[in-house]
C-alpha atoms as a PDB file:
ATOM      1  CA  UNK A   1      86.096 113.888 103.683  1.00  0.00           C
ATOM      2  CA  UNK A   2      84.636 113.607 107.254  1.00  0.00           C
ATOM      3  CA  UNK A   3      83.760 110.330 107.529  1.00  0.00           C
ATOM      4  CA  UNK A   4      80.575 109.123 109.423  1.00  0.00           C
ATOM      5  CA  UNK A   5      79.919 106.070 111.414  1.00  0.00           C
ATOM      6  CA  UNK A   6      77.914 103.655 109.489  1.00  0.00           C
ATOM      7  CA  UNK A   7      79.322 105.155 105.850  1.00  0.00           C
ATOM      8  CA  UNK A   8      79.306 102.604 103.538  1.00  0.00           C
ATOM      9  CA  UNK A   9      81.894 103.541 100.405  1.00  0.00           C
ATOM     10  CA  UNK A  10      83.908 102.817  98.099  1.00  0.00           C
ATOM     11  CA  UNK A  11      87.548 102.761  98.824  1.00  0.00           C
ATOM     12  CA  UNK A  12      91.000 102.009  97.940  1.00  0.00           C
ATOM     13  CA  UNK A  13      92.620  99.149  99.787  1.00  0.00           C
ATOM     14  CA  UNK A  14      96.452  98.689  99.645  1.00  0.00           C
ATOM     15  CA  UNK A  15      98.307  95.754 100.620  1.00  0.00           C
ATOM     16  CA  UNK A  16     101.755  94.325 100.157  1.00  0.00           C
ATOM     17  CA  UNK A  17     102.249  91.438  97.697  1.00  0.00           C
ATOM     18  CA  UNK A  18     102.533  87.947  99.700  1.00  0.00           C
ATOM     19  CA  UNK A  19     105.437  86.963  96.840  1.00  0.00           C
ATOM     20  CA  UNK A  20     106.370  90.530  95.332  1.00  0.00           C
ATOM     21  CA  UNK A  21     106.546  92.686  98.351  1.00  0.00           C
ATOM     22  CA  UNK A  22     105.448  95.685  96.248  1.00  0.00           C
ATOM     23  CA  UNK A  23     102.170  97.457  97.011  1.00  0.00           C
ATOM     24  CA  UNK A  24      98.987  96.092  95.518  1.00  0.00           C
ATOM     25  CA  UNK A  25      95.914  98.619  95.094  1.00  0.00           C
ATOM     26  CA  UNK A  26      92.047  97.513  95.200  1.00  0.00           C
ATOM     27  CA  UNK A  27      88.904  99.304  95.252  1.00  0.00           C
ATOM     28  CA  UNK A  28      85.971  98.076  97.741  1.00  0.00           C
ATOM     29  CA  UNK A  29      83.592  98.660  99.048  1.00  0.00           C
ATOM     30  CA  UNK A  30      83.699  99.156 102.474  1.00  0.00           C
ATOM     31  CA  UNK A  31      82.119 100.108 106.055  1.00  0.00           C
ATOM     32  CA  UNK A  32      83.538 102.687 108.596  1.00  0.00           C
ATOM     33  CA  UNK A  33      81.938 101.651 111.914  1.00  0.00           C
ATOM     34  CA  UNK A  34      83.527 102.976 115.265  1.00  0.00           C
ATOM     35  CA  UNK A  35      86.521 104.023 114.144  1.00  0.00           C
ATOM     36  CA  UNK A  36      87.473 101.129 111.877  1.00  0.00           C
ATOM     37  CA  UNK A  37      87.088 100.239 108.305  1.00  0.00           C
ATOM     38  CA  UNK A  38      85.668  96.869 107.313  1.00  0.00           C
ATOM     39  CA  UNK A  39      85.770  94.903 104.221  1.00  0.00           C
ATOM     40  CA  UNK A  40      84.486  91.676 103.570  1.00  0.00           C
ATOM     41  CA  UNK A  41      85.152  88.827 100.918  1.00  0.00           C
ATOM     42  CA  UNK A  42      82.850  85.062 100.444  1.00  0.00           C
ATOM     43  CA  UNK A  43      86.059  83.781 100.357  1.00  0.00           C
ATOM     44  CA  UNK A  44      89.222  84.635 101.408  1.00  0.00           C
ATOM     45  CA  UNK A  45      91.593  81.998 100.133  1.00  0.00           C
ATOM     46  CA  UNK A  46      90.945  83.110  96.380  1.00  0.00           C
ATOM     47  CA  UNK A  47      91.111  86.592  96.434  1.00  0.00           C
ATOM     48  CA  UNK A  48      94.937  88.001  96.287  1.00  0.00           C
ATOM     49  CA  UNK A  49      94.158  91.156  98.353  1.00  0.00           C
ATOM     50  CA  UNK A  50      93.037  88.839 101.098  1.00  0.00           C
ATOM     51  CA  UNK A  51      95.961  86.712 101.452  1.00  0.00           C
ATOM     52  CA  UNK A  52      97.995  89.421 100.953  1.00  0.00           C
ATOM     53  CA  UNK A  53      96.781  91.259 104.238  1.00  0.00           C
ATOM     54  CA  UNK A  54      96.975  87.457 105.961  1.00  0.00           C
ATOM     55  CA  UNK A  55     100.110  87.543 105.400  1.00  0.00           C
ATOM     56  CA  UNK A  56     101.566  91.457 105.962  1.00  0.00           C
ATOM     57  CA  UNK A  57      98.477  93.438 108.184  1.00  0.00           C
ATOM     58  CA  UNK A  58      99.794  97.088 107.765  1.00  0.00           C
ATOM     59  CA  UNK A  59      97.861  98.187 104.596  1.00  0.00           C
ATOM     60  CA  UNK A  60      96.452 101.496 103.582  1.00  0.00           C
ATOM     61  CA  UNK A  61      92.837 102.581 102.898  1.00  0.00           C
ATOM     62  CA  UNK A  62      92.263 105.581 101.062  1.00  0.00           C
ATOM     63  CA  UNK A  63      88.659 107.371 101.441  1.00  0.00           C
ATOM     64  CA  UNK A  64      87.657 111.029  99.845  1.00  0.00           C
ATOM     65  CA  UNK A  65      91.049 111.970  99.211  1.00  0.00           C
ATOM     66  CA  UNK A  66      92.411 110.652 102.909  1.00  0.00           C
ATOM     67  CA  UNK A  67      95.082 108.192 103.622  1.00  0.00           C
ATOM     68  CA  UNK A  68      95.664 105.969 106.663  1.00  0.00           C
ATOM     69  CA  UNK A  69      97.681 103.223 108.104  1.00  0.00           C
ATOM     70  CA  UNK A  70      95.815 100.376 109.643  1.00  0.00           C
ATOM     71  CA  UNK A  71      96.330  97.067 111.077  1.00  0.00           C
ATOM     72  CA  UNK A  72      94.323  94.502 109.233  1.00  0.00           C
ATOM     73  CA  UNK A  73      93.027  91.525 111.030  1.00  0.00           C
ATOM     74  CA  UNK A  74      90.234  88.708 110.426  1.00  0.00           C
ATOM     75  CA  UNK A  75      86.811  89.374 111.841  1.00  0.00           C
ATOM     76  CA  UNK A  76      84.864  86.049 112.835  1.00  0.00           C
ATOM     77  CA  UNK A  77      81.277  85.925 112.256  1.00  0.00           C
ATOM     78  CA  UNK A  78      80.280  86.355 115.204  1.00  0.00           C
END
């Protein structure tokens, strides 16, 4: 899958359990814009994948069949 800039899809996310340290899978949707993926969440102190990523960044996100390695980090508002 050639991904475009502005694709919004749905995707696997995985992150490493905060208290497990095994890999945790979720599906979301998410935005590839400039090179990056973005998720988003109303709030981010309930939702395990979230606080996993808080507290290990390098997760995987899986798209069409691809797999990469990213960096996760918070995005402010602005």
């Amino acid at each position: 899958m050639k991904l475009k800039n502005e694709s919004v899809f749905v995707g696997v996310l995985t992150t490493i359990g905060r208290r497990t340290g095994l890999p945790r899978s979720v599906e979301l949707r998410m935005v590839y814009l400039d090179g990056k993926f973005y998720a988003s969440s109303a709030s981010i102190q309930t939702k395990h994948w979230c606080r996993n990523l808080i507290k290990n960044p390098s997760v995987k996100v899986k798209a069409g069949g691809e797999s990469f390695a990213c960096e996760a980090r918070q995005v402010a508002e602005d």
